[in-house]
N, C-alpha and C. Protein backbone atom coordinates (compact mmCIF):
# COMPACT_ATOMS: atom_id res chain seq x y z
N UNK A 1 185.94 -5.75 -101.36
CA UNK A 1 185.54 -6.54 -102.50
C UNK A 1 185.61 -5.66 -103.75
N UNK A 2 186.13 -6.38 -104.60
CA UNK A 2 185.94 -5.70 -106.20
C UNK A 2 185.33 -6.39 -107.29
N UNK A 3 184.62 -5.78 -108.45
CA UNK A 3 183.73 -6.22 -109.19
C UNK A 3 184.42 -5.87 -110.45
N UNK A 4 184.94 -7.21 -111.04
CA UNK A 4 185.18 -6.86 -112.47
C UNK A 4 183.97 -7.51 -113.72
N UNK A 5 184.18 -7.32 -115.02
CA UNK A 5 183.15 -8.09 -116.10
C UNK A 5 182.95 -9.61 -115.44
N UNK A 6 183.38 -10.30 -115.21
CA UNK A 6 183.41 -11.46 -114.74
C UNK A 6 183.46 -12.22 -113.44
N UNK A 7 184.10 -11.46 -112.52
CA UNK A 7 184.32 -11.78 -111.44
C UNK A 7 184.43 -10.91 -110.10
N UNK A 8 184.53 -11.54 -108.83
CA UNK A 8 184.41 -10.71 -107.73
C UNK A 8 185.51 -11.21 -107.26
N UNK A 9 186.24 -9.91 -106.60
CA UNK A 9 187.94 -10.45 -106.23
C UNK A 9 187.21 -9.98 -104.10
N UNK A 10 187.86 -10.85 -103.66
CA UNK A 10 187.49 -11.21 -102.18
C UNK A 10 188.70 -11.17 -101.43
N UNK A 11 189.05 -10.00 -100.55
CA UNK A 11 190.30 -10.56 -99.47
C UNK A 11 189.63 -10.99 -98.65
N UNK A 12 190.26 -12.07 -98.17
CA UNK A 12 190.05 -12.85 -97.25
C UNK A 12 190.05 -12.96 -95.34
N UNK A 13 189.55 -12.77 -95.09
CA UNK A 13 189.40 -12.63 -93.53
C UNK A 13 190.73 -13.87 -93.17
N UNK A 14 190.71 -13.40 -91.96
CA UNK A 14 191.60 -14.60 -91.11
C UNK A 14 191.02 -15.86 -90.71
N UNK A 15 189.51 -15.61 -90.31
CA UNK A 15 189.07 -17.02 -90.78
C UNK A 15 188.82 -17.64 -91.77
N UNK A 16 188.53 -17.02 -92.66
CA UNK A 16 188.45 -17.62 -94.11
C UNK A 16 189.94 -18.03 -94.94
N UNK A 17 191.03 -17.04 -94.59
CA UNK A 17 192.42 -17.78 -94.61
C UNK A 17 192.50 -18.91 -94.00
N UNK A 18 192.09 -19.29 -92.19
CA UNK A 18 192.60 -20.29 -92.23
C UNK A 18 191.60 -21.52 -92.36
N UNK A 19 190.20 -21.58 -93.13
CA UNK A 19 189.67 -22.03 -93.88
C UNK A 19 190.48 -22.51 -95.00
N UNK A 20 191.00 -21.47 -95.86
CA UNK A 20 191.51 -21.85 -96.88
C UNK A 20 192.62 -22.96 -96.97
N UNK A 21 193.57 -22.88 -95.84
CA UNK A 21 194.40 -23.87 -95.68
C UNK A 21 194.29 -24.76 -94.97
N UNK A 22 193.18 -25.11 -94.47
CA UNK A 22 192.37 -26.53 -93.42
C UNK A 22 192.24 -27.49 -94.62
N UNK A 23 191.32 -26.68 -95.63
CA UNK A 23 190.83 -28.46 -96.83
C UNK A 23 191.29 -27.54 -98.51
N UNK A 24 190.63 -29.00 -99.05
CA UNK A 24 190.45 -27.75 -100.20
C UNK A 24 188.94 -27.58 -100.56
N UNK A 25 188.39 -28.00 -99.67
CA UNK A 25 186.70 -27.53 -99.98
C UNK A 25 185.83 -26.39 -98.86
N UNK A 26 186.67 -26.32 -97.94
CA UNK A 26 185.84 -25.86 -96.70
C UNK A 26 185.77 -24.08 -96.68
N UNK A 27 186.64 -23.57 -97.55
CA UNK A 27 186.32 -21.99 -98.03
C UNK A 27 184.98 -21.94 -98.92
N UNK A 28 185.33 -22.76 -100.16
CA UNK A 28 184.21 -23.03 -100.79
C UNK A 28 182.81 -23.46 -100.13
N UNK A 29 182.93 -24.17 -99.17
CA UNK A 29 181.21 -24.50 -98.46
C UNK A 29 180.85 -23.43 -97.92
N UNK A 30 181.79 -22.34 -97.50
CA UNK A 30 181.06 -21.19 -96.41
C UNK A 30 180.51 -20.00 -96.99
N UNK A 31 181.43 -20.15 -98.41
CA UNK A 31 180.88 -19.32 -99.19
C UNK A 31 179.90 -19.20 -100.75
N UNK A 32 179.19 -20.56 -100.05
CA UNK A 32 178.32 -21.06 -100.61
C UNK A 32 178.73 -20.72 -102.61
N UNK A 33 180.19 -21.70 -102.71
CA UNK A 33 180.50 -21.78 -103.96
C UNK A 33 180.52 -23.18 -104.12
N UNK A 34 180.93 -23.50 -105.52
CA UNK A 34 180.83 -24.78 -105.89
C UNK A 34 182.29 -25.15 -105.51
N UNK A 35 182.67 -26.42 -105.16
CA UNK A 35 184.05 -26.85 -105.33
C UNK A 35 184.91 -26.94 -107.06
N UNK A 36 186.26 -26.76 -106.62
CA UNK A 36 186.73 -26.48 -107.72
C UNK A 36 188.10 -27.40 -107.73
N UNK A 37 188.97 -26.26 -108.44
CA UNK A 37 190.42 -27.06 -108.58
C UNK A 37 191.41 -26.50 -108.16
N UNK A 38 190.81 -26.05 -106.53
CA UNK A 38 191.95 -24.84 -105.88
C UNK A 38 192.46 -26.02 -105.01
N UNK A 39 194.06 -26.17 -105.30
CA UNK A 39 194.51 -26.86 -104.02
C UNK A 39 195.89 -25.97 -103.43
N UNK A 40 195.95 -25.83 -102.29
CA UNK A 40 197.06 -25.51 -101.30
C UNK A 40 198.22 -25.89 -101.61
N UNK A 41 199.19 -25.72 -102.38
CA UNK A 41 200.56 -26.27 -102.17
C UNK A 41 201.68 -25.43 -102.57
N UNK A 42 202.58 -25.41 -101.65
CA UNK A 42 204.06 -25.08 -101.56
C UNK A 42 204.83 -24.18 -102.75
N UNK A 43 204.71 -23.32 -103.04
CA UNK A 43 205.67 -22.15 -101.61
C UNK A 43 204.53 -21.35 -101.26
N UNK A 44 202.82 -21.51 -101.54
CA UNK A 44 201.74 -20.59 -100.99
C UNK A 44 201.99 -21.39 -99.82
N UNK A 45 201.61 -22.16 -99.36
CA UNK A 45 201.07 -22.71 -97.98
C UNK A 45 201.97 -22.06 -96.94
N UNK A 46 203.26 -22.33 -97.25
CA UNK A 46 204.23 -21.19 -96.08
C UNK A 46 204.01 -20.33 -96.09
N UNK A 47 203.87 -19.57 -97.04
CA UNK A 47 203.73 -18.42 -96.86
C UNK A 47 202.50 -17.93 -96.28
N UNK A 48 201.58 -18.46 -96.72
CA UNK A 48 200.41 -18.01 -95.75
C UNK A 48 200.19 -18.58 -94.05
N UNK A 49 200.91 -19.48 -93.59
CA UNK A 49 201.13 -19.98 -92.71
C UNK A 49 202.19 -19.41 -91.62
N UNK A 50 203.66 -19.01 -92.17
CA UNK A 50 204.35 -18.23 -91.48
C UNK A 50 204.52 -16.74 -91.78
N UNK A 51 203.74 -16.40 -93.12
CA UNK A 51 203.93 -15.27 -92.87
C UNK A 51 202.51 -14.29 -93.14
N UNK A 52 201.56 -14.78 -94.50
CA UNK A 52 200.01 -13.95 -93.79
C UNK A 52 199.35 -14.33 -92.46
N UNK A 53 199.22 -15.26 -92.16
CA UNK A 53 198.72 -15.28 -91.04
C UNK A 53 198.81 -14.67 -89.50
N UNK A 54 200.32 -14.72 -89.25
CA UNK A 54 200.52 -13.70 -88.38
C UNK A 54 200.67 -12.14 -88.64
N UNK A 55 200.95 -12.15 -89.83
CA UNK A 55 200.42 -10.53 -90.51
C UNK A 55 198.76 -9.93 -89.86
N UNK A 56 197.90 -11.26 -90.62
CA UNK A 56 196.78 -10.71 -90.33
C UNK A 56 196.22 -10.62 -88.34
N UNK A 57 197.33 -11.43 -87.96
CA UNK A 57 196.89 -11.40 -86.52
C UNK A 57 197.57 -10.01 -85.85
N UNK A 58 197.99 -9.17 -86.20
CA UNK A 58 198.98 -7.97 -85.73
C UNK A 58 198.18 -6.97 -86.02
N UNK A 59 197.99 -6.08 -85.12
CA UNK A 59 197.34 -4.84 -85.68
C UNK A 59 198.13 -3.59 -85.97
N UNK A 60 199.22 -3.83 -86.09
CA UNK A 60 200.47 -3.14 -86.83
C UNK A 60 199.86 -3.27 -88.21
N UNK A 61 200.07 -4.11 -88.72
CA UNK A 61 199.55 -4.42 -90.53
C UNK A 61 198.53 -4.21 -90.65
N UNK A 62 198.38 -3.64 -92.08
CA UNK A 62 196.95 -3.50 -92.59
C UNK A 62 196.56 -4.81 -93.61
N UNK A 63 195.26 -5.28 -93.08
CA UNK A 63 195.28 -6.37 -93.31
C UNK A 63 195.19 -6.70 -95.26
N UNK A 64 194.46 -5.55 -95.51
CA UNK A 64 194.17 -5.90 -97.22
C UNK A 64 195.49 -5.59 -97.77
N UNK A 65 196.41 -5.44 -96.86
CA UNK A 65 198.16 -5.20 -98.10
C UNK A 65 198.14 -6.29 -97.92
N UNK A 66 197.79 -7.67 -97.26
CA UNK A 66 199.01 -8.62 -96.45
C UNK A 66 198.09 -10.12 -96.85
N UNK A 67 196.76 -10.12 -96.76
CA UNK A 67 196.25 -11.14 -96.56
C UNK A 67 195.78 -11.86 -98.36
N UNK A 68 195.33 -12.64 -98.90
CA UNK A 68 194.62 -13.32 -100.32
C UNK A 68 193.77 -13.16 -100.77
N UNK A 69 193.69 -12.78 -101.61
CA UNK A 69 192.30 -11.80 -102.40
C UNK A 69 192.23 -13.43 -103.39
N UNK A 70 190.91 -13.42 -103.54
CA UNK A 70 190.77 -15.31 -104.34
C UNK A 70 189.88 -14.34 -105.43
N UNK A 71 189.61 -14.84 -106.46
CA UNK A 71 188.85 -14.33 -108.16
C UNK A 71 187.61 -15.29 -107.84
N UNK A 72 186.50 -14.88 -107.57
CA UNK A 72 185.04 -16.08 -108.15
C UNK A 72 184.69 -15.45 -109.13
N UNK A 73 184.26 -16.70 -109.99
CA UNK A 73 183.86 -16.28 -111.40
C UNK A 73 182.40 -16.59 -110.86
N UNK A 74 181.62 -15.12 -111.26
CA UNK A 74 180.49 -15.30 -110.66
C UNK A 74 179.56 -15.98 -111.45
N UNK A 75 179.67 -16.85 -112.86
CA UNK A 75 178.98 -17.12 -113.46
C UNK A 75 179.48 -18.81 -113.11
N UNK A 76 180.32 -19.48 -112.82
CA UNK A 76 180.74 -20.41 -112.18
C UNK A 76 180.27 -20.63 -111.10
N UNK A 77 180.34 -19.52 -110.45
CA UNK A 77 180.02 -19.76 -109.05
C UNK A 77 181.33 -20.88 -107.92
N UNK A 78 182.76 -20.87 -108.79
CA UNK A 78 183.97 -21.17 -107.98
C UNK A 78 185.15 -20.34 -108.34
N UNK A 79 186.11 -20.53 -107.12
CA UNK A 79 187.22 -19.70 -107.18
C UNK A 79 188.24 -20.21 -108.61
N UNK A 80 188.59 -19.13 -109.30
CA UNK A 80 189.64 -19.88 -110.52
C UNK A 80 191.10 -18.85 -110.46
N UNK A 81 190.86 -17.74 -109.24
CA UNK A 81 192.64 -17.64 -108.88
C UNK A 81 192.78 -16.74 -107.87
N UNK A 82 194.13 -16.19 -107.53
CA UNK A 82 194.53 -15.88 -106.65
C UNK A 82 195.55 -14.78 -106.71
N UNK A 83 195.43 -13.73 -105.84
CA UNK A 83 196.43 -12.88 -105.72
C UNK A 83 196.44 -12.18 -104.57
N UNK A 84 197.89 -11.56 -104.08
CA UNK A 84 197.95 -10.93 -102.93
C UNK A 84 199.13 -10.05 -103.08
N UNK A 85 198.74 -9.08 -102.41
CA UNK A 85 200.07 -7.53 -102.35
C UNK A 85 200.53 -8.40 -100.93
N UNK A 86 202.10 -7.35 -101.06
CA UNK A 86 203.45 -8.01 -100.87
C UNK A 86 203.73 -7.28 -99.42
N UNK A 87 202.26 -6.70 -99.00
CA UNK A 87 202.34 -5.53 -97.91
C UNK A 87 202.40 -3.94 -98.39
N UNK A 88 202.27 -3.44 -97.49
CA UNK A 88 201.57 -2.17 -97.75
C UNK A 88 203.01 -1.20 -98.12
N UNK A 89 202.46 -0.35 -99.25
CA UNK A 89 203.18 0.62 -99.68
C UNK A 89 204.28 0.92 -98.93
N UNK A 90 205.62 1.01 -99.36
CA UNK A 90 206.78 1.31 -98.80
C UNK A 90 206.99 2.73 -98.96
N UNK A 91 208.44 3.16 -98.34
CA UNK A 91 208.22 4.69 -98.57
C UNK A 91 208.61 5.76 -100.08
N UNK A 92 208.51 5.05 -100.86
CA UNK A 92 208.72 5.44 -102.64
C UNK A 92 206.94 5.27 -102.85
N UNK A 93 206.05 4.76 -102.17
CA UNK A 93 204.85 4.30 -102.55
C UNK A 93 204.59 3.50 -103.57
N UNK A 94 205.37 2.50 -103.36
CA UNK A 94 205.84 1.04 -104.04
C UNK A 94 204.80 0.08 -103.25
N UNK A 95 204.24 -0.75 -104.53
CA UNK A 95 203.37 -1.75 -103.80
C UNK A 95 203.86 -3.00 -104.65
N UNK A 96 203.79 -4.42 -103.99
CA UNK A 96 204.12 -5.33 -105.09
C UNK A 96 203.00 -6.38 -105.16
N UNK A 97 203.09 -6.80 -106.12
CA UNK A 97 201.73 -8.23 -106.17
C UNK A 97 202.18 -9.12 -106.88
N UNK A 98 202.07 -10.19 -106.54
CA UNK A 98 201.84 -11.48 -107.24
C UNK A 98 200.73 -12.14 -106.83
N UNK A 99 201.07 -13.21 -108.15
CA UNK A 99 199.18 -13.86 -108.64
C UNK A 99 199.76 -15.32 -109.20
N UNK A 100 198.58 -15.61 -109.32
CA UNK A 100 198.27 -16.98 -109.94
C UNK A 100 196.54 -17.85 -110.62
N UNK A 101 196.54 -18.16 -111.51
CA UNK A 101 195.60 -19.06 -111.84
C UNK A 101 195.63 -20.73 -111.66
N UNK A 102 194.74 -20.91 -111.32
CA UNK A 102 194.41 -22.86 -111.59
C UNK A 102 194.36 -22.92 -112.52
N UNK A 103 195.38 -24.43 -112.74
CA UNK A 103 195.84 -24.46 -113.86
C UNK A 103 194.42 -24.79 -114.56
N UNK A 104 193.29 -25.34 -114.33
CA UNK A 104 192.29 -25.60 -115.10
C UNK A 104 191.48 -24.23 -116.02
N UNK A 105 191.93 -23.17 -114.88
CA UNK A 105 191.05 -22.10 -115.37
C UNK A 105 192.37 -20.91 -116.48
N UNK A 106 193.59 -21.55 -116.78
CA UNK A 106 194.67 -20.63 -117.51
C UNK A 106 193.81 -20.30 -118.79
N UNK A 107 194.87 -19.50 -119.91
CA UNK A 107 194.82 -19.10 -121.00
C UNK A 107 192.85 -18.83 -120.90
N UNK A 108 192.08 -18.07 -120.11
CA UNK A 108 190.88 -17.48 -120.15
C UNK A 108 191.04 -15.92 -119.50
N UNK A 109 192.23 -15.81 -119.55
CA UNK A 109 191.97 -14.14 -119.30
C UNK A 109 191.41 -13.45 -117.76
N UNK A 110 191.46 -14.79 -117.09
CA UNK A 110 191.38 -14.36 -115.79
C UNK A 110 192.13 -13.56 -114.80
N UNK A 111 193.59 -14.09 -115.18
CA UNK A 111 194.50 -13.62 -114.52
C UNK A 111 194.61 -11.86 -114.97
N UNK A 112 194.54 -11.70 -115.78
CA UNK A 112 194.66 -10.58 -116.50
C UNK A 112 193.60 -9.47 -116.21
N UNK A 113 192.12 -10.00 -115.84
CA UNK A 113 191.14 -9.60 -115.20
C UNK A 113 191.59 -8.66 -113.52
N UNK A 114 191.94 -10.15 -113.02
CA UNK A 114 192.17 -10.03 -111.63
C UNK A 114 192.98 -9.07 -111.48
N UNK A 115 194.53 -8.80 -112.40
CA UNK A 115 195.52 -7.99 -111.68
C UNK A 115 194.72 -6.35 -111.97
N UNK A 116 193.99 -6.44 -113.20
CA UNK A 116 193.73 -4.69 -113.80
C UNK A 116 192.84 -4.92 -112.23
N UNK A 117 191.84 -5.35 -111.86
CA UNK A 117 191.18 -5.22 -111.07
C UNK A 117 191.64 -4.03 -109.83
N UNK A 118 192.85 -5.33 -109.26
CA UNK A 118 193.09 -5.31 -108.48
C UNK A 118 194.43 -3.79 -108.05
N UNK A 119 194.76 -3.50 -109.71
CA UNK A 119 195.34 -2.34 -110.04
C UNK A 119 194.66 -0.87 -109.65
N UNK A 120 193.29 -0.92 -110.61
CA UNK A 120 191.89 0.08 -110.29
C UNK A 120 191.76 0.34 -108.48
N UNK A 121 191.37 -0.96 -107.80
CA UNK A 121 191.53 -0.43 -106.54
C UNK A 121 193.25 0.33 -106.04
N UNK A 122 193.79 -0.77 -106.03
CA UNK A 122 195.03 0.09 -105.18
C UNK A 122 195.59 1.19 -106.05
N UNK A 123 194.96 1.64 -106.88
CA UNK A 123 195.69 3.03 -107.30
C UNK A 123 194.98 3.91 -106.53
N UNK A 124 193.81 3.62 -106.34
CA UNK A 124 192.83 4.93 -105.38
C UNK A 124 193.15 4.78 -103.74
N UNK A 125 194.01 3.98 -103.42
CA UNK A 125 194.32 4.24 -102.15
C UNK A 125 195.62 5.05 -101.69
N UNK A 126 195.80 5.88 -100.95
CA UNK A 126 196.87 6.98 -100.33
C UNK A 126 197.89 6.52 -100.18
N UNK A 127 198.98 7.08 -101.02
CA UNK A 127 200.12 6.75 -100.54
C UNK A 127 200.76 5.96 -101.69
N UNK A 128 199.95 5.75 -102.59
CA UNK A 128 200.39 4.50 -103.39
C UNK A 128 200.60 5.15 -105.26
N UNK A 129 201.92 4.64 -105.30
CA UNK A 129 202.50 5.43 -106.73
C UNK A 129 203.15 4.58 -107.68
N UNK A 130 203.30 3.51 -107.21
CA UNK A 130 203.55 2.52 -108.26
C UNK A 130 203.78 1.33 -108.06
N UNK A 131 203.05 0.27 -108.54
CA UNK A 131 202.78 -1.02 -108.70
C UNK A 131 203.87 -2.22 -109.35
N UNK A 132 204.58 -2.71 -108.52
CA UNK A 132 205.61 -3.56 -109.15
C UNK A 132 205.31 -5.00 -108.92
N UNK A 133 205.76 -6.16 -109.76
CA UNK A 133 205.03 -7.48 -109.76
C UNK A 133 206.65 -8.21 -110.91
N UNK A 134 207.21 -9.35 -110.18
CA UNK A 134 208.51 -9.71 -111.07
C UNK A 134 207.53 -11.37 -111.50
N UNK A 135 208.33 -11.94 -112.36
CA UNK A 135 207.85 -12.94 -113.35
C UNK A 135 209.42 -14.17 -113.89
N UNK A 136 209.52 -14.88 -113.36
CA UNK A 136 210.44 -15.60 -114.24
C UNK A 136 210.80 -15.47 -115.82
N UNK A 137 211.80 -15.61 -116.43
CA UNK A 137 212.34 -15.55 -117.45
C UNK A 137 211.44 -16.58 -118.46
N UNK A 138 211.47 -17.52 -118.18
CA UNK A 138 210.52 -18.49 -118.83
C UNK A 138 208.92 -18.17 -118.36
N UNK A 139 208.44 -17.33 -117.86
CA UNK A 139 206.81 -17.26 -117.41
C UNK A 139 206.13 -16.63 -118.46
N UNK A 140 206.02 -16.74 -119.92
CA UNK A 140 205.40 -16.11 -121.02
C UNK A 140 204.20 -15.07 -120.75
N UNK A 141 203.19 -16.59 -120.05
CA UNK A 141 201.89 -16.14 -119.70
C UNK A 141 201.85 -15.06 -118.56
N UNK A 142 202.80 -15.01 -117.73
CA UNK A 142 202.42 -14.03 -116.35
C UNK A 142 203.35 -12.73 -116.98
N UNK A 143 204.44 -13.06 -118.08
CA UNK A 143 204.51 -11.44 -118.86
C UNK A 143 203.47 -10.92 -119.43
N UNK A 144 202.55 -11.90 -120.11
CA UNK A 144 201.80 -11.19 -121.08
C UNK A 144 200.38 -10.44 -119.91
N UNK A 145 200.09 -10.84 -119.40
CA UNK A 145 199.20 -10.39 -117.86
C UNK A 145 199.83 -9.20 -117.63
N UNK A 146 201.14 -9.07 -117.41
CA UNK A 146 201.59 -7.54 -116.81
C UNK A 146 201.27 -7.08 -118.17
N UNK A 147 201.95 -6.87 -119.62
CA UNK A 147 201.80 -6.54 -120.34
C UNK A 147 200.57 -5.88 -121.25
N UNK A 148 199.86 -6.69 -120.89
CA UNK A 148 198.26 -6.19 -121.25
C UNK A 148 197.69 -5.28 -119.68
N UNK A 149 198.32 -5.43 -118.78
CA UNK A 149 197.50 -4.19 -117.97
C UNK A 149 198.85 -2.99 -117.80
N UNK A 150 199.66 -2.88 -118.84
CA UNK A 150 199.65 -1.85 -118.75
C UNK A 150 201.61 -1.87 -118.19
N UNK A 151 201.90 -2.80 -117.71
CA UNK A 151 203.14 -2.59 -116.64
C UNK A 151 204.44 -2.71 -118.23
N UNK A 152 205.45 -1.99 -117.49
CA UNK A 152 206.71 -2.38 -118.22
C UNK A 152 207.99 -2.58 -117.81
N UNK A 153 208.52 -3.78 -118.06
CA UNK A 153 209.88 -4.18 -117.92
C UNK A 153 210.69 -3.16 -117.35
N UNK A 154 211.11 -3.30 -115.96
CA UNK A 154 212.47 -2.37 -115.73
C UNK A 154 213.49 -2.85 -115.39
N UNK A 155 213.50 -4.16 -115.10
CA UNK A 155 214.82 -5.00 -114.37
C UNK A 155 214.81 -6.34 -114.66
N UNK A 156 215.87 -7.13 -114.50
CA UNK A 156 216.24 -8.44 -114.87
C UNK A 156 217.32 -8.79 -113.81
N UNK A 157 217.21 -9.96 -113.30
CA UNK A 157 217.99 -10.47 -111.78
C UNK A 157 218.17 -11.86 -112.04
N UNK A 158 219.10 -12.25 -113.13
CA UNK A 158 219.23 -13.55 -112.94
C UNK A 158 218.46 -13.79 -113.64
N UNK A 159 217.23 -15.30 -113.42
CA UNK A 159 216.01 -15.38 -113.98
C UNK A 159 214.45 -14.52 -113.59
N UNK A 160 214.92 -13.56 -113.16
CA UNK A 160 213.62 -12.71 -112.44
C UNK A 160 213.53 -11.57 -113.56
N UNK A 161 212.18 -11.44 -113.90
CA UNK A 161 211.95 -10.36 -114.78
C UNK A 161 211.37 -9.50 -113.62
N UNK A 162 211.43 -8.06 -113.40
CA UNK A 162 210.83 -7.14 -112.98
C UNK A 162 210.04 -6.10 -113.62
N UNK A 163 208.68 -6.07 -113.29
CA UNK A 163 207.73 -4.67 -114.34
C UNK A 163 207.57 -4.04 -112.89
N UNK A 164 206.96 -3.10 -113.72
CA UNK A 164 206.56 -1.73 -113.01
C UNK A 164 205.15 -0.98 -113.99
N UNK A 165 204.32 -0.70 -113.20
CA UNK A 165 203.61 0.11 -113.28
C UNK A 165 203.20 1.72 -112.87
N UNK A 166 203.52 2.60 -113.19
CA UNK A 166 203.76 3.83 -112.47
C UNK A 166 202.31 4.55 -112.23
N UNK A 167 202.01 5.11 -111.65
CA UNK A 167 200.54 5.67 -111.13
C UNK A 167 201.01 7.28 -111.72
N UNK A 168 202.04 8.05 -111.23
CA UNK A 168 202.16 8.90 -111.97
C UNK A 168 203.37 9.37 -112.09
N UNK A 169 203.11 9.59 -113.26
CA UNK A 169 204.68 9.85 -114.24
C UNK A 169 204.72 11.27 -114.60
């Protein structure tokens, strides 16, 4: 668990993953939050279906590279987003993340919260030297998120923007 000004970022157990993709209220009842405006849909649901889930069932993987870290705004008292690393450090000590906000909870600086957060921890873990996270060409808001914590533009693929964050330079 991590504690930012606002919020507590939570990876998620395997039961509470597959909580998360049973309803859209039944994570929220166990963890005695309010319901919100988190719903399950496509291209998360596969992915957590064919590919965190049996991640988290393998004891090959480590589960906090692999599994959904959710944002509660603890003054809400409900979830308003989401992010997860792309698996555990490769051998450059490359880590990747992507994220997302409900759309109800955008343009509040959450997202932007969540990734420094979630930056602070995985820089203090072994092995790990730099933080990469790509963004569509048209994604303004998820540039300006890398941008304010810090990451910078190194690649372009078509419509894929790529940043990078370096741990040490």
């Amino acid at each position: 668990m991590i504690e930012t000004s606002r919020l507590t970022l939570l990876p998620l157990t395997l039961d509470q993953l597959r909580l998360y993709v049973a309803d859209n209220h039944r994570l929220e009842q166990t963890l005695n939050l309010k319901p919100g405006y988190r719903r399950v849909v496509e291209p998360l649901l596969s992915i957590i279906v064919h590919f965190t889930i049996p991640r988290l069932k393998d004891p090959a993987f480590n589960p906090i590279y692999h599994t959904l870290w959710i944002a509660i705004d603890r003054d809400r008292q409900q979830i308003v987003a989401e992010a997860k690393f792309k698996g555990e450090p490769d051998e450059t000590g490359t880590v990747e993340i992507g994220y997302g906000t409900y759309p109800a909870f955008q343009r509040q600086g959450y997202m932007s919260e969540m990734v420094g957060g979630m930056m602070n921890w995985v820089a203090q873990q072994p092995n790990v030297r730099r933080i990469v996270a790509d963004t569509d060409v048209e994604n303004v808001a998820s540039q300006k998120v890398l941008s304010k914590n810090g990451f910078r533009l190194f690649d372009r693929m078509e419509q894929m923007l790529w940043w990078e964050y370096c741990l040490t330079e």
